[in-house]
C-alpha atoms as a PDB file:
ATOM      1  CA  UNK A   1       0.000   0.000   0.000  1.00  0.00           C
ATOM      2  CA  UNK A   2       1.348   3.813  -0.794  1.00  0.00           C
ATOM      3  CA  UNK A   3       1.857   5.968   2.036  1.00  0.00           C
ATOM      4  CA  UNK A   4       1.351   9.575   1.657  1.00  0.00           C
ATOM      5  CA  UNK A   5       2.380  12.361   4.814  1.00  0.00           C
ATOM      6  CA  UNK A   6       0.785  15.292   3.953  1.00  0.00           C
ATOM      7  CA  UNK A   7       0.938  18.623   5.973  1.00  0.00           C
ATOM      8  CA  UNK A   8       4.929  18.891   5.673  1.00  0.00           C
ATOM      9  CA  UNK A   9       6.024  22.141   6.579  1.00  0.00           C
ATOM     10  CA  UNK A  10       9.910  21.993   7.567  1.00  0.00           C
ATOM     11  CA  UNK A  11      13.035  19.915   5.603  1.00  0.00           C
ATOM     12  CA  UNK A  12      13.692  17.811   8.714  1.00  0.00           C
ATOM     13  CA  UNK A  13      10.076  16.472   8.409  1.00  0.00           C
ATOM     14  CA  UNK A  14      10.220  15.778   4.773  1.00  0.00           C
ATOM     15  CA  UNK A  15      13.500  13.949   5.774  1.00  0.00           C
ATOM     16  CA  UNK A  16      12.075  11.973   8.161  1.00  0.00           C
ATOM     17  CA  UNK A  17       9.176  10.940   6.326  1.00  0.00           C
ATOM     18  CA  UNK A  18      11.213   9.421   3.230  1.00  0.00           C
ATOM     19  CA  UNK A  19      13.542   7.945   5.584  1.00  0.00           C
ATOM     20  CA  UNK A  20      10.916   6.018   7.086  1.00  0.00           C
ATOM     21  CA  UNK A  21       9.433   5.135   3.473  1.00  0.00           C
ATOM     22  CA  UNK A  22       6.579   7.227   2.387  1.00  0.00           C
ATOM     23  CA  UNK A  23       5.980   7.433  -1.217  1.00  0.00           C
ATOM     24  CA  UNK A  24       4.869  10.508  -1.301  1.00  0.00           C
ATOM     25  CA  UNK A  25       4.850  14.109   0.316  1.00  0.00           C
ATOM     26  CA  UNK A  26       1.815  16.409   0.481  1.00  0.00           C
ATOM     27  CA  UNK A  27       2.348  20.465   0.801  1.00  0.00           C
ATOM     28  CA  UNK A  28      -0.716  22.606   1.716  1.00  0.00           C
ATOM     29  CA  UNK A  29      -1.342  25.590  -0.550  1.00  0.00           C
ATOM     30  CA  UNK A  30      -4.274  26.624   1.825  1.00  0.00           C
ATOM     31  CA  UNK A  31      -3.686  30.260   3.756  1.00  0.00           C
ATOM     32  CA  UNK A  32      -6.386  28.343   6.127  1.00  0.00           C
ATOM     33  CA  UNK A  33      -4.380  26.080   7.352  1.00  0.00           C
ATOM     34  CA  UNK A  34      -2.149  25.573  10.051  1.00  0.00           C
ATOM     35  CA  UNK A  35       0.059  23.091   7.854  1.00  0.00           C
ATOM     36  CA  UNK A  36      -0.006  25.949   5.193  1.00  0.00           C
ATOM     37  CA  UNK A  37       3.339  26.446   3.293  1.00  0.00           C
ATOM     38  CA  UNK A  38       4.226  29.312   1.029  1.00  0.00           C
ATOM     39  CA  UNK A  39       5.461  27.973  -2.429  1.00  0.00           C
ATOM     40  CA  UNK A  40       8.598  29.317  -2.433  1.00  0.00           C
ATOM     41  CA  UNK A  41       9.193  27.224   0.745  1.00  0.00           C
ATOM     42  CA  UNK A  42       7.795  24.032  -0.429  1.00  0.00           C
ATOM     43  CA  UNK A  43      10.387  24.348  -3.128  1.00  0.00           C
ATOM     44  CA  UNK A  44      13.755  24.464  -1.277  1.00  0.00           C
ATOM     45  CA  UNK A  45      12.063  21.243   0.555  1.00  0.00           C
ATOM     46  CA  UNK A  46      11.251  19.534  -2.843  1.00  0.00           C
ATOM     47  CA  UNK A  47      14.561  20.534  -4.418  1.00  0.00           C
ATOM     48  CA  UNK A  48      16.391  18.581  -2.285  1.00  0.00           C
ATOM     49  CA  UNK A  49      14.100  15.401  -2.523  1.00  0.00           C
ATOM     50  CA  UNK A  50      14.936  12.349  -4.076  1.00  0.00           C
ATOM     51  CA  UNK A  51      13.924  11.995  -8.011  1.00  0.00           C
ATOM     52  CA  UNK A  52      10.922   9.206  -7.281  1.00  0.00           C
ATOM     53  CA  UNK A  53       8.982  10.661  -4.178  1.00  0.00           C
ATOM     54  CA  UNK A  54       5.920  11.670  -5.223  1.00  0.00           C
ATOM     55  CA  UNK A  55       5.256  15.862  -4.744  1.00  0.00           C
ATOM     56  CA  UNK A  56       1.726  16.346  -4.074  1.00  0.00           C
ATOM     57  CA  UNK A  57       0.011  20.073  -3.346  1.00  0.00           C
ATOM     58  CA  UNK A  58      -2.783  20.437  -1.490  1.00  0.00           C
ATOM     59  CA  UNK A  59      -5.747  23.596  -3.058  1.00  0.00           C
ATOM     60  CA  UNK A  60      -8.724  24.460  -1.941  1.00  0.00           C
ATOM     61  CA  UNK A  61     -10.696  26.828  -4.647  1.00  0.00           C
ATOM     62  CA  UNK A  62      -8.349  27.850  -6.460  1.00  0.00           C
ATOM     63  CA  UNK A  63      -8.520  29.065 -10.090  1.00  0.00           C
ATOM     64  CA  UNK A  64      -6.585  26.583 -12.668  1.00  0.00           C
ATOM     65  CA  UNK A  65      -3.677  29.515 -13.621  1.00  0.00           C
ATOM     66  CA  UNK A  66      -3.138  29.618  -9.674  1.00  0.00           C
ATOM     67  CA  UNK A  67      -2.745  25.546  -9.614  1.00  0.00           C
ATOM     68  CA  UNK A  68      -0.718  25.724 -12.457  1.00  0.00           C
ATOM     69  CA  UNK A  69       1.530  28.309 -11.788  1.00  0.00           C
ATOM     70  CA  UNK A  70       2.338  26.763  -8.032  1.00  0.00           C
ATOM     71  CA  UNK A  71       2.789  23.161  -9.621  1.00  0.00           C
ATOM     72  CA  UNK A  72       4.760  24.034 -12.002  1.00  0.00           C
ATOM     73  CA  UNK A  73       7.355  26.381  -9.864  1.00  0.00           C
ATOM     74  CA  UNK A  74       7.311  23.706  -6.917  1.00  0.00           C
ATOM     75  CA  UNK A  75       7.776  20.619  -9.870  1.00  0.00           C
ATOM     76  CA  UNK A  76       4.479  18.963  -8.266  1.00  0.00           C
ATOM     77  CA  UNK A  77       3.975  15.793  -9.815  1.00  0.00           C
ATOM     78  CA  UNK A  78       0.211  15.285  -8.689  1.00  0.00           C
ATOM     79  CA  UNK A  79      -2.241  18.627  -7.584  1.00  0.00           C
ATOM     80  CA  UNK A  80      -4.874  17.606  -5.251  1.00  0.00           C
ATOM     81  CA  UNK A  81      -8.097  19.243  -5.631  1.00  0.00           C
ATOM     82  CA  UNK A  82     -10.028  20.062  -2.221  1.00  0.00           C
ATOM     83  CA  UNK A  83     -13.296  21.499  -4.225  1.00  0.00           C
ATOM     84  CA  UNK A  84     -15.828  20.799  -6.229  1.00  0.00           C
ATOM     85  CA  UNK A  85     -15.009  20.139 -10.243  1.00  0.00           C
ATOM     86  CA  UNK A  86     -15.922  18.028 -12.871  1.00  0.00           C
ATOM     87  CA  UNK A  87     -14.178  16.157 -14.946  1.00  0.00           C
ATOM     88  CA  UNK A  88     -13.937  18.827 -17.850  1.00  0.00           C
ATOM     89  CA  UNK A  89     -12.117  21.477 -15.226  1.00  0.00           C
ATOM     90  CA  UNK A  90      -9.744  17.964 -13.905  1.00  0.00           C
ATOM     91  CA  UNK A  91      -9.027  17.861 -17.474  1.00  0.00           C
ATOM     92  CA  UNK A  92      -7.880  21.737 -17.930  1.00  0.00           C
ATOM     93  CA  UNK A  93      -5.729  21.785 -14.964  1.00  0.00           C
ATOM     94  CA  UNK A  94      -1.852  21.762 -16.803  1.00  0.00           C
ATOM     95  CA  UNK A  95      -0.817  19.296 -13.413  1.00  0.00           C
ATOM     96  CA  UNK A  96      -1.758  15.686 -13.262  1.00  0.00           C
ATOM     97  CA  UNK A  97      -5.167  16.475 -10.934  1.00  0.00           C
ATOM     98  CA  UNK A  98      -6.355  14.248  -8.587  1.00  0.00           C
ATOM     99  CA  UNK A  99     -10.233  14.847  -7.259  1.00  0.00           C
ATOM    100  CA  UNK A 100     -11.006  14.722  -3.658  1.00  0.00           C
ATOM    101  CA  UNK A 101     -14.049  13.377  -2.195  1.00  0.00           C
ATOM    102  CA  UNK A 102     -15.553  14.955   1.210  1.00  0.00           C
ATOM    103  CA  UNK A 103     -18.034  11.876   1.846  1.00  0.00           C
ATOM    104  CA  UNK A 104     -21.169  12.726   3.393  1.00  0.00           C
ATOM    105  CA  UNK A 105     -22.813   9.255   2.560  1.00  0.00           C
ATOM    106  CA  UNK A 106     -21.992   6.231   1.555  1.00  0.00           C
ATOM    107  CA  UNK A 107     -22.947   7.244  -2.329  1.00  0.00           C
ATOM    108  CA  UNK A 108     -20.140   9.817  -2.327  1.00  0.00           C
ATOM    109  CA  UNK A 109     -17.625   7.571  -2.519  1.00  0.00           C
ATOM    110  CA  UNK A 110     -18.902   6.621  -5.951  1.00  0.00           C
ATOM    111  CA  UNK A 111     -17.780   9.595  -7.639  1.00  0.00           C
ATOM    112  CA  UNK A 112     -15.351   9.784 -10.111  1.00  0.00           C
ATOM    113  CA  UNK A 113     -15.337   5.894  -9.877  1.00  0.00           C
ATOM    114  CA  UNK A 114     -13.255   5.767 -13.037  1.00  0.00           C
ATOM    115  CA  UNK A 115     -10.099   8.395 -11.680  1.00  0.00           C
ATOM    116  CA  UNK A 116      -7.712   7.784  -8.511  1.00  0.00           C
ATOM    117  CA  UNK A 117      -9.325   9.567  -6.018  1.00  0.00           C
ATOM    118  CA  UNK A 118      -9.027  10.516  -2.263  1.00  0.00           C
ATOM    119  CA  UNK A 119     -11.889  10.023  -0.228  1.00  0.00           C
ATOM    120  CA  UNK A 120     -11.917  11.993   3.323  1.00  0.00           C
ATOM    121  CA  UNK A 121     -14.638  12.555   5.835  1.00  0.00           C
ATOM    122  CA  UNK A 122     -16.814  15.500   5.346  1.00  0.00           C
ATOM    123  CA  UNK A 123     -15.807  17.954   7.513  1.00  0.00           C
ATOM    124  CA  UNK A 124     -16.607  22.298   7.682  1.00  0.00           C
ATOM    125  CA  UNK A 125     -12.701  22.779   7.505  1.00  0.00           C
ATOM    126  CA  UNK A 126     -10.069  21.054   5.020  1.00  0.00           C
ATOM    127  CA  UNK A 127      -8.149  18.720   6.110  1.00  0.00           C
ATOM    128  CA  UNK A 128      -6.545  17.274   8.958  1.00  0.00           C
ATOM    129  CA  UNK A 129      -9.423  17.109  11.176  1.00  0.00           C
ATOM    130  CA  UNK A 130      -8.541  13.447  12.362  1.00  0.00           C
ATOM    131  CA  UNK A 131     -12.695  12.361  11.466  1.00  0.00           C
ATOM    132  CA  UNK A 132     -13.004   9.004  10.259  1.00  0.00           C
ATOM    133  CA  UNK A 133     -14.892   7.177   7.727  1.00  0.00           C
ATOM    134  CA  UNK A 134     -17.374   4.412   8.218  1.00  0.00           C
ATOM    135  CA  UNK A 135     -15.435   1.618   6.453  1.00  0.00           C
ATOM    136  CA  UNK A 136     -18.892  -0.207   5.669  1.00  0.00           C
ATOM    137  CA  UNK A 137     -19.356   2.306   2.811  1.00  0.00           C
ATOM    138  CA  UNK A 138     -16.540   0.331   1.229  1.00  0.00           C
ATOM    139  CA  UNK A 139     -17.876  -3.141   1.399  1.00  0.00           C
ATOM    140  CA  UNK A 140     -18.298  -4.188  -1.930  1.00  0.00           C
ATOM    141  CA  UNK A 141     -16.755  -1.162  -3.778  1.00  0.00           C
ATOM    142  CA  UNK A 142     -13.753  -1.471  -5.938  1.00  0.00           C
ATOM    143  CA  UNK A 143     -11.802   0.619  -3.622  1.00  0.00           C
ATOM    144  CA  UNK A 144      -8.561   0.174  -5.716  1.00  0.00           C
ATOM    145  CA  UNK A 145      -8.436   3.522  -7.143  1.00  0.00           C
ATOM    146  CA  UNK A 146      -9.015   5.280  -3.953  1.00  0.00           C
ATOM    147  CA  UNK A 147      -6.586   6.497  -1.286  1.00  0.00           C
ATOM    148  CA  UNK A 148      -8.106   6.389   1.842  1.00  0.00           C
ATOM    149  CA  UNK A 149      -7.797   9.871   4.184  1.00  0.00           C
ATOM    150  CA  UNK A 150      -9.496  10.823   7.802  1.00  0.00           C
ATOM    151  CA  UNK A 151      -8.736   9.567  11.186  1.00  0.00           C
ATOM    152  CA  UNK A 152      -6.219   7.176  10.242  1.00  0.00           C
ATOM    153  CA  UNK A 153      -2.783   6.359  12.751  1.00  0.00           C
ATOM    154  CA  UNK A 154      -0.614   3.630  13.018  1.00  0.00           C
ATOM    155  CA  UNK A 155      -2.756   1.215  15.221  1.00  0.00           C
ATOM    156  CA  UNK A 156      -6.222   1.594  13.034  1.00  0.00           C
ATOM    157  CA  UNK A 157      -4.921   0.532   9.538  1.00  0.00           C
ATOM    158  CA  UNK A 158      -5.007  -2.902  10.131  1.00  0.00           C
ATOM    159  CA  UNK A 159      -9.062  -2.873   9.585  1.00  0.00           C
ATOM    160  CA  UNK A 160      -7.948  -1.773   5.975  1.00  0.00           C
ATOM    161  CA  UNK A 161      -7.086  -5.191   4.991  1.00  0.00           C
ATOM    162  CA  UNK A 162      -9.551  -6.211   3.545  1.00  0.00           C
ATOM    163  CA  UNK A 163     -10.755  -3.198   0.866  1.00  0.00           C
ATOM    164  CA  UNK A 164      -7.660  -3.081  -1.080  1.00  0.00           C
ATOM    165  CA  UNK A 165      -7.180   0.880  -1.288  1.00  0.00           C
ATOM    166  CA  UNK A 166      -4.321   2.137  -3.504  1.00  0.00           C
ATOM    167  CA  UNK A 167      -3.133   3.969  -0.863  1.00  0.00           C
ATOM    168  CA  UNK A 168      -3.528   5.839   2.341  1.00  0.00           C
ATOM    169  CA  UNK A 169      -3.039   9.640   3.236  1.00  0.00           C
ATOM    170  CA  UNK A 170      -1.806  10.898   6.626  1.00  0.00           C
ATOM    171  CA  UNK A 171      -1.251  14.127   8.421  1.00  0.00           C
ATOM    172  CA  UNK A 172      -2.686  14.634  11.662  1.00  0.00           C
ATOM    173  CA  UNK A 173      -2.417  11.000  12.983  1.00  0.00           C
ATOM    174  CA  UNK A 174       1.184  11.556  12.609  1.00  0.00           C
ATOM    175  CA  UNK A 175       1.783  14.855  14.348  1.00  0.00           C
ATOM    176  CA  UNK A 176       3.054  16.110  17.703  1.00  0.00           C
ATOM    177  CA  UNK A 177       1.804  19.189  17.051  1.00  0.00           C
ATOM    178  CA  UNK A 178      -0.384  20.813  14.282  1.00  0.00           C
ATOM    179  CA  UNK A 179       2.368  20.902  11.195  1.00  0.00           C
ATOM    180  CA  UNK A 180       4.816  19.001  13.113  1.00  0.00           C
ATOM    181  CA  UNK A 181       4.884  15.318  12.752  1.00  0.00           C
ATOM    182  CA  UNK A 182       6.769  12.936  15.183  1.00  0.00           C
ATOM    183  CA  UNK A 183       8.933  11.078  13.570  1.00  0.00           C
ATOM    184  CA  UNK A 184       8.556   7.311  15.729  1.00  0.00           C
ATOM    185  CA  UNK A 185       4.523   8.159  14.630  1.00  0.00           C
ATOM    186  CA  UNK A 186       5.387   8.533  10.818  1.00  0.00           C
ATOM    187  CA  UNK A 187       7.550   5.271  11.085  1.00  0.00           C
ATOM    188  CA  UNK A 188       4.921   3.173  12.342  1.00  0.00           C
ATOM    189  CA  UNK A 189       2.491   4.606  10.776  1.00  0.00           C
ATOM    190  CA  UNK A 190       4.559   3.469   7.590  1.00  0.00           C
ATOM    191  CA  UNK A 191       5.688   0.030   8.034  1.00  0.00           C
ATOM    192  CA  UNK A 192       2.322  -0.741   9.389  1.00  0.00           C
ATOM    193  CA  UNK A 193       0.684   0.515   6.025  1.00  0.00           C
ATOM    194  CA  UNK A 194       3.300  -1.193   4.402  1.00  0.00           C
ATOM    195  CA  UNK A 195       2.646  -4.676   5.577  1.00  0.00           C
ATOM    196  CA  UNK A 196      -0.832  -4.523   4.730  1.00  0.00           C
END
């Protein structure tokens, strides 16, 4: 299973989390947020990562020439799309766009069955609120297109057996404090994703 640590905000995080394995790094392009990292930042961190970590930004309504212009200066390799679009405005973005999915219901989950997704608990804020999903909703669902976000830590991922989910996204289950992650955390968190 792919591991993604999102909310990095400081090099010795980022350091830590490919150290311990994760396949991929998530940067917050939300003023909002408490993880929230200017671009310029986020690029000194992902200029000095190694060539086949995945890069991942994190925007919430933002216009397409905003998403663009970020992903290309940082050298994103996937934009991850906290707001409502359709597949036509997925299309336009420059960045390889990934939807997310705020599930309210079990029929959320459905949408844009055909793309790699990430499906989080529906929540007032974005992101990192540490709410979890009802894994029922998943029973019976092709969940291998879908990375799995909300509430997850190192000693809950072992009821994901079973669904097959392309991956899993962390941030808060892994932190000390909010936008500081604890590195023993991240390392369990890993290798217990890992031997899934």
């Amino acid at each position: 299973m792919r591991v993604k640590i999102c909310g990095i905000t400081n090099m010795q995080d980022a350091i830590q989390a490919i150290e311990a394995g994760a396949d991929a790094l998530g940067f917050v392009f939300y003023r909002e947020s408490p993880r929230y990292i200017k671009p310029a930042e986020a690029k000194r961190i992902i200029d000095k990562m190694p060539p086949f970590i995945g890069r991942v930004g994190l925007f919430v309504n933002e216009g397409i020439d905003t998403i663009d212009t970020i992903s290309n200066y940082c050298n994103l390799t996937l934009s991850q799309i906290h707001f409502e679009v359709d597949d036509e405005i997925l299309n336009m973005i420059g960045a390889k766009a990934m939807p997310v999915i705020r599930a309210k219901e079990p029929k959320d989950i459905l949408q844009y069955k055909d793309r790699y997704r990430l499906v989080d608990v529906y929540c007032e804020e974005y992101g990192g609120s540490g709410k979890r999903l009802n894994l029922e909703w998943f029973d019976g669902i092709d969940c291998s297109k879908i990375i799995l976000a909300g509430g997850l830590t190192a000693d809950n991922l072992n009821e994901l057996k079973k669904y097959n989910f392309y991956g899993v996204d962390v941030s808060s289950g892994v932190e000390r404090i909010k936008g500081r992650k604890d590195y023993g955390k991240v390392t369990k968190f890993i290798q217990n994703a890992k031997s899934i």
